[in-house]
Protein backbone atom coordinates (compact mmCIF):
# COMPACT_ATOMS: atom_id res chain seq x y z
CA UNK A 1 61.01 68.98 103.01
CA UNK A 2 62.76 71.97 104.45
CA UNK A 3 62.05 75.41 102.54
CA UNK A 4 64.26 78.22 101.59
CA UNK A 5 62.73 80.38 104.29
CA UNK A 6 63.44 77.17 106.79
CA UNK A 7 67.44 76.80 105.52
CA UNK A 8 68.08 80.73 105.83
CA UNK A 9 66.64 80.65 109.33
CA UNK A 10 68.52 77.48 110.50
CA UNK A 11 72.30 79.07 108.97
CA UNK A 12 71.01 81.86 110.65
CA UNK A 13 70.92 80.40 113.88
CA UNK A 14 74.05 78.57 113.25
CA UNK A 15 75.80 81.23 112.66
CA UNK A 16 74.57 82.63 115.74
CA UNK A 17 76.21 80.44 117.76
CA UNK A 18 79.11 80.83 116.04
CA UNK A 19 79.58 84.54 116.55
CA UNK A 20 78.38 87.04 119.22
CA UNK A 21 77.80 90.90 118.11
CA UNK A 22 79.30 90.11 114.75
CA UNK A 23 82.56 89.29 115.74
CA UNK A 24 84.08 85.63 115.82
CA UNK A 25 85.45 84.80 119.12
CA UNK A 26 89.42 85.37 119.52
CA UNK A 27 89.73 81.63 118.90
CA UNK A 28 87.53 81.55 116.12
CA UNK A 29 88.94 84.52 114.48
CA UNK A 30 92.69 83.23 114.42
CA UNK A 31 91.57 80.02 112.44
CA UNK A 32 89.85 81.98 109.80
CA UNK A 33 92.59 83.99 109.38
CA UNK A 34 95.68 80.80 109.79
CA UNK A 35 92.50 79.42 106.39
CA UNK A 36 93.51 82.60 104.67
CA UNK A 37 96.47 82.25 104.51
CA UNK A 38 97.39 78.60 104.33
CA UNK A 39 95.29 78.86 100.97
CA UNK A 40 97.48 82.06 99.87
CA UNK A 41 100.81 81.56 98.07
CA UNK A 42 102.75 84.33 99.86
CA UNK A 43 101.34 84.97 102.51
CA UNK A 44 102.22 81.19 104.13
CA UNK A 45 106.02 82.06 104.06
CA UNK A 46 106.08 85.59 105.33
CA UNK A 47 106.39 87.02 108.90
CA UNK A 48 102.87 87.37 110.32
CA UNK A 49 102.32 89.77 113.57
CA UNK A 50 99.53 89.57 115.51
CA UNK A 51 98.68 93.45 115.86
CA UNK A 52 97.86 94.77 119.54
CA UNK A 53 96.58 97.78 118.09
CA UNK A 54 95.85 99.62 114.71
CA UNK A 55 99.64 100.82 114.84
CA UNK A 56 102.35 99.04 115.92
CA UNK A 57 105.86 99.39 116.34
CA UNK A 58 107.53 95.63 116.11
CA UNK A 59 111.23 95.64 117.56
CA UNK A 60 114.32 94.27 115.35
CA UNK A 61 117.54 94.08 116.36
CA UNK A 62 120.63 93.25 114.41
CA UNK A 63 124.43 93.29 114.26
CA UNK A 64 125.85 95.12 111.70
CA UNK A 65 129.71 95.08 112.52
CA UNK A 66 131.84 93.38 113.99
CA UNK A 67 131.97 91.92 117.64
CA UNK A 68 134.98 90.34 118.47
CA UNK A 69 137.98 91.96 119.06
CA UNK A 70 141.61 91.31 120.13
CA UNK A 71 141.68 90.47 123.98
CA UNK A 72 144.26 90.25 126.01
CA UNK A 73 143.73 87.98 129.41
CA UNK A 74 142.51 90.42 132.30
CA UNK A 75 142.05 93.07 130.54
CA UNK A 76 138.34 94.73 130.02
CA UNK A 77 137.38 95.65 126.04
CA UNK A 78 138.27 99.71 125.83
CA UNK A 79 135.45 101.03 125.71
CA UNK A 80 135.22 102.21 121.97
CA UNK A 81 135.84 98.42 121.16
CA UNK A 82 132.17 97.42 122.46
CA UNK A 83 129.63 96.86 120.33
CA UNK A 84 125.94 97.60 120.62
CA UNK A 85 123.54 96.07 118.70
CA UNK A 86 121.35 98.06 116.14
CA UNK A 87 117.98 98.41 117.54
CA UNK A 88 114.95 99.89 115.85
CA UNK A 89 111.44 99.22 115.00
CA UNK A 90 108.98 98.37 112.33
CA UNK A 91 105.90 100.42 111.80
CA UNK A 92 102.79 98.62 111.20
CA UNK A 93 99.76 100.77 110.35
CA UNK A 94 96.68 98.51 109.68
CA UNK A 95 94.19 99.70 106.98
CA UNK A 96 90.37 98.50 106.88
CA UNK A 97 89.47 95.92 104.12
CA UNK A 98 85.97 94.36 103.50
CA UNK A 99 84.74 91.39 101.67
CA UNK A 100 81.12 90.66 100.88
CA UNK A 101 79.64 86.87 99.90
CA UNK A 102 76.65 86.18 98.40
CA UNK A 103 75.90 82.20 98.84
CA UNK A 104 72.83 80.64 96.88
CA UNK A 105 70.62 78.95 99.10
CA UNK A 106 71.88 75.33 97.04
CA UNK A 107 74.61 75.73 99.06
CA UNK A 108 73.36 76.58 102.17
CA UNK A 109 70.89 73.28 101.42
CA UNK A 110 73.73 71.22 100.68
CA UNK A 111 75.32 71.88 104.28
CA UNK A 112 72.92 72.85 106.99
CA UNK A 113 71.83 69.28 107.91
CA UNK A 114 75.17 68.41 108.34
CA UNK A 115 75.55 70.39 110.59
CA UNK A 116 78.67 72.09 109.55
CA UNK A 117 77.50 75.12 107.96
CA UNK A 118 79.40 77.61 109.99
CA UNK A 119 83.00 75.78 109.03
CA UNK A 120 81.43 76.02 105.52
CA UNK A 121 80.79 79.56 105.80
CA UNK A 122 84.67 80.61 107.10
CA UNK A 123 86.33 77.58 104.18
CA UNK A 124 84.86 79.74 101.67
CA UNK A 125 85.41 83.38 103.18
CA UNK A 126 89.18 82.39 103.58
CA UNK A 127 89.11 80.45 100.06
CA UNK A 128 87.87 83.56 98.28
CA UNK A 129 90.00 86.30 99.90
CA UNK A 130 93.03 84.37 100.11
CA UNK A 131 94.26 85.79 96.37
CA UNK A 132 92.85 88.73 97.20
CA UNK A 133 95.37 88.90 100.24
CA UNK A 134 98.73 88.19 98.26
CA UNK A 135 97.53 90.75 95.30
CA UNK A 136 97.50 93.32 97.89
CA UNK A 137 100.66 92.14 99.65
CA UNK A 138 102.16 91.71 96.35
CA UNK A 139 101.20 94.23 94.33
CA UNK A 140 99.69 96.99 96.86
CA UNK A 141 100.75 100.82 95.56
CA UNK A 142 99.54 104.04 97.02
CA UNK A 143 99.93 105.27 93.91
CA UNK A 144 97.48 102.96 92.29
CA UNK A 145 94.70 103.61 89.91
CA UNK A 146 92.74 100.52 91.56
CA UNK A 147 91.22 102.10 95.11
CA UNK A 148 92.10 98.32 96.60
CA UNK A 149 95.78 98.58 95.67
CA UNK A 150 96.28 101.98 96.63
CA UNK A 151 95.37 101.44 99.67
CA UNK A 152 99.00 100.88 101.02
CA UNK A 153 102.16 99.68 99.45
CA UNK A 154 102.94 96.04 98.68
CA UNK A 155 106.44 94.34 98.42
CA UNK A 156 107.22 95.14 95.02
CA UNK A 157 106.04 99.20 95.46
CA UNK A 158 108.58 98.78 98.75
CA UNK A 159 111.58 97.52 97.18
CA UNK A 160 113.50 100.54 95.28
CA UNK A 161 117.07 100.76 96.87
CA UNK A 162 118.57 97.36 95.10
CA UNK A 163 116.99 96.60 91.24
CA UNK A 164 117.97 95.16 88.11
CA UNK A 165 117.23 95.58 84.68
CA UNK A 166 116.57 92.07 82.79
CA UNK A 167 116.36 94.69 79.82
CA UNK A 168 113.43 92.56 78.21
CA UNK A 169 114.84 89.17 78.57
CA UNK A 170 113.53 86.08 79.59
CA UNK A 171 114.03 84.33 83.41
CA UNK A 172 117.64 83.41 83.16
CA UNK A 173 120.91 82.44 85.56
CA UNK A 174 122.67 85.69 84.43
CA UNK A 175 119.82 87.59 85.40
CA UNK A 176 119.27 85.05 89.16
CA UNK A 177 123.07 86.06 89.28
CA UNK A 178 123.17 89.73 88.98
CA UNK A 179 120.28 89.86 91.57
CA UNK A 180 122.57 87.56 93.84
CA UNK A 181 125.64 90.07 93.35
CA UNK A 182 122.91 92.94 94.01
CA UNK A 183 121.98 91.70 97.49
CA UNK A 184 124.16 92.82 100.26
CA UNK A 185 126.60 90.01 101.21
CA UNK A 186 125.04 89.76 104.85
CA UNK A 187 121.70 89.32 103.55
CA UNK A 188 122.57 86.48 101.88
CA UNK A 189 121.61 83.75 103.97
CA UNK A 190 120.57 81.66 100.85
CA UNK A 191 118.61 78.69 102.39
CA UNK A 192 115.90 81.68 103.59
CA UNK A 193 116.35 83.74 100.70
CA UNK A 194 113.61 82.98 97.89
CA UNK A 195 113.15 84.32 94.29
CA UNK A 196 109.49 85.63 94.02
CA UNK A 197 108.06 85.72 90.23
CA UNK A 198 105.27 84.88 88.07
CA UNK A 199 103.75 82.49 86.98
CA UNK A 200 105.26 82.54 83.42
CA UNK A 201 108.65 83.41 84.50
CA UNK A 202 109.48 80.64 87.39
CA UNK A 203 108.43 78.64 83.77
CA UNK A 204 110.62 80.34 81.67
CA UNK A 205 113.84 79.68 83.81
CA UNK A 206 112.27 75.81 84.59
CA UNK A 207 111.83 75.13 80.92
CA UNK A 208 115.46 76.22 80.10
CA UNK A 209 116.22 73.84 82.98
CA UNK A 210 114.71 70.87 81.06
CA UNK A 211 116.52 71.75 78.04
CA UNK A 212 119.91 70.14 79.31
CA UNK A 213 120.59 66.86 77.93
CA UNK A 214 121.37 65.48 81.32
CA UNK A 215 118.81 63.14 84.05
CA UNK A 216 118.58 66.22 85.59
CA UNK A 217 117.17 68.23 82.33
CA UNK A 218 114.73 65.37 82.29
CA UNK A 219 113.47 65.56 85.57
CA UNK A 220 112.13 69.14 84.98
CA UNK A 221 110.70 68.47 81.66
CA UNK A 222 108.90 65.32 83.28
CA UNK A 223 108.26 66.29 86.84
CA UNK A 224 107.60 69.70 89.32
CA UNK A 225 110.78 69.58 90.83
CA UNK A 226 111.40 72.70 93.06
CA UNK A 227 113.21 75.46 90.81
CA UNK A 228 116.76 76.76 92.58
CA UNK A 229 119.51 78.78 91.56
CA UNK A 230 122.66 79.01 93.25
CA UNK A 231 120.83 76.89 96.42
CA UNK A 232 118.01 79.92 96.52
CA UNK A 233 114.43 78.41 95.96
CA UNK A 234 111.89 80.10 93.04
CA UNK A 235 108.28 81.05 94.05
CA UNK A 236 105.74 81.49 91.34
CA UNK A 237 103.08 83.42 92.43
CA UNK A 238 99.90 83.39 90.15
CA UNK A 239 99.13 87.26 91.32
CA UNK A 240 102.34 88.53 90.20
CA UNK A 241 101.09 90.65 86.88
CA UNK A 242 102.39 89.38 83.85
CA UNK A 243 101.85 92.66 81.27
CA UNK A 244 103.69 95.23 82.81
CA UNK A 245 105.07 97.70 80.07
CA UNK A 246 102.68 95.03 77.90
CA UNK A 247 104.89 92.17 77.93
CA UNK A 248 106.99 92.08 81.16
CA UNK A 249 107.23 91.20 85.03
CA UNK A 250 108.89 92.13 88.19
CA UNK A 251 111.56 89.08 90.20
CA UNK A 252 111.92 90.08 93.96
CA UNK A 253 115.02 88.21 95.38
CA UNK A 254 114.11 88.24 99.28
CA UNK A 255 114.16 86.06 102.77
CA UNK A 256 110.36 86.20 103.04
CA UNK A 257 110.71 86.66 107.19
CA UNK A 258 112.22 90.02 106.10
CA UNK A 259 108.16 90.47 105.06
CA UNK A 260 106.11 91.47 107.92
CA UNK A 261 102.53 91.00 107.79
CA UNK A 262 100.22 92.04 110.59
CA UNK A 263 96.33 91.89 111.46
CA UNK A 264 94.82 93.55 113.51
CA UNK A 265 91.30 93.24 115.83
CA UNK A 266 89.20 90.47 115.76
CA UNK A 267 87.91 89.32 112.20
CA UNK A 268 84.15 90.76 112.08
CA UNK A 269 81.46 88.46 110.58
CA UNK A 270 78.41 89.79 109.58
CA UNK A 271 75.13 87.85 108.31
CA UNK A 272 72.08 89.49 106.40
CA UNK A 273 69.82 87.69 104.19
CA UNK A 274 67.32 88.14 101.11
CA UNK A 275 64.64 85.34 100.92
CA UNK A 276 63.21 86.68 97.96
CA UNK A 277 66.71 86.38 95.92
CA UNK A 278 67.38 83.26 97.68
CA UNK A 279 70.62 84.04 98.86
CA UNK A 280 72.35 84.52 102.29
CA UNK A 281 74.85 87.41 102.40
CA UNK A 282 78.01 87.31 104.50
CA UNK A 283 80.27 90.91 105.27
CA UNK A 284 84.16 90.01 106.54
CA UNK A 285 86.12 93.01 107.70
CA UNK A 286 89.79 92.53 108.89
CA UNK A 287 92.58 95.65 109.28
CA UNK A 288 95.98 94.39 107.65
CA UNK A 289 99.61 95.70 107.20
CA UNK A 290 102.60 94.86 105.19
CA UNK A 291 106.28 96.69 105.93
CA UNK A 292 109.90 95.05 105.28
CA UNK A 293 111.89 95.13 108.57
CA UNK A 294 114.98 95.74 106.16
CA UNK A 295 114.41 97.01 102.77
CA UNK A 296 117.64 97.08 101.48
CA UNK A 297 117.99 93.22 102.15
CA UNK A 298 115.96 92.93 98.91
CA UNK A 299 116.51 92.69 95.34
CA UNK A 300 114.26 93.34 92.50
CA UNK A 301 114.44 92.54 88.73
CA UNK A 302 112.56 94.76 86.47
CA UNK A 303 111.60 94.23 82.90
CA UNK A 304 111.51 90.27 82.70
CA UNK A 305 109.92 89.20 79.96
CA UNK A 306 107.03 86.92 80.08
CA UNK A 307 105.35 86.98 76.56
């Protein structure tokens, strides 16, 4: 039989081959971070940028008048009837995060003959910082109390030009509506445009939903039908807090590609290891950063109540 000293040695070596200086190989490093966030809920449907460097300036480009005009046949637009495009960039500035796993030597038992204890070792890295990935991109605030939050802002501490006050009221379509009268008429492409909520409050609106004495009423109350309003998709999100001012939570009413998310570096991957405690200790750094390319293509409701 194989003892703990024996199983620490062996991931050891495993995990040896599977990195070089402490950093996965390129490779290696992009499917630990495409596990992060396939396990994430927001993460999955924003814009991710792989970063070049720890700041980077992403192009956008957009039309924001109009670009036909009257022509007449053989005659050349004047020249104050041409239209450039609007061109500027998105600023990415990626800030350091760390993550720290201590795994009992059970589990390194239960995989090391298998031979798979390096996939192991990234499935439950990416499992447990997944949340901790859309907290931050969620709920990230420089002005934070918590020294993980503040350090940079998240979607909701972003949004500030376009909001609306559910004054204390429950998910419902006159709120969804007054968000969908708030957003700028050419942001709303509503196929790509999603309301973001919590947990509570995507069943709030979905319960009211079931309520209707119709097929479709019972659908909800029986099934998990996708919530919509208006042909724009609800996604719950079980980091969106739930007790702001007590009671209340925050609606963002957003194309999630308007959310740009970018790492930079290769992910580092660090192994130490405590024989006496029985446990083998894993360090993950990774540099991220979160900007909207358009703010003001966003909506958020404030005060929705929850309770």
């Amino acid at each position: 039989m194989i003892d703990n000293g024996d199983l620490i040695q062996k991931a050891d070596m495993q995990l040896a081959d599977l990195s070089s200086g402490g950093l996965l190989q390129e490779a290696q490093a992009q499917t630990f971070l495409r596990l992060a966030i396939k396990k994430a809920a927001l993460l999955p449907i924003c814009r991710t940028v792989p970063m070049k460097s720890p700041k980077q300036l992403v192009e956008k480009i957009r039309f924001g008048s109009r670009v036909l005009k009257a022509g007449t046949s053989g005659v050349a637009l004047a020249q104050g009837d041409r239209v450039k495009p609007d061109l500027s960039m998105v600023e990415l500035d990626a800030e350091l995060f760390k993550g720290e796993l201590h795994i009992p030597v059970e589990a390194v038992e239960d995989n090391i003959e298998r031979g798979d204890f390096p996939q192991t070792i990234q499935e439950l890295m990416a499992e447990a910082i997944s949340r901790d990935l859309d907290d931050l991109a969620w709920n990230g605030d420089t002005a934070s109390t918590d020294p993980f939050l503040a350090k940079m802002n998240g979607v909701r501490a972003l949004i500030s030009s376009n909001t609306v006050d559910a004054v204390g009221v429950r998910t419902n379509k006159t709120l969804l509506r007054d968000m969908l009268k708030t957003m700028p008429v050419e942001a709303q492409d509503r196929p790509n445009l999603r309301f973001i909520t919590s947990v509570n409050a995507e069943t709030d609106y979905r319960d009211s939903l079931a309520e209707r004495a119709t097929a479709v009423g019972d659908r909800f109350l029986e099934g998990d039908l996708p919530v919509m309003y208006s042909g724009v998709r609800m996604v719950s999100l079980p980091v969106a807090p739930e007790n702001l001012s007590g009671t209340n939570t925050e609606m963002v009413l957003i194309d999630p590609k308007n959310i740009y998310v970018g790492f930079w570096r290769g992910v580092k991957f660090e192994l130490d290891k405590d024989i006496s405690a029985g446990v083998l200790k894993v360090v993950v750094t990774l540099r991220m950063a979160l900007e909207l390319a358009e703010e003001t293509f966003s909506v958020k409701g404030e005060n929705v109540l929850v309770a």
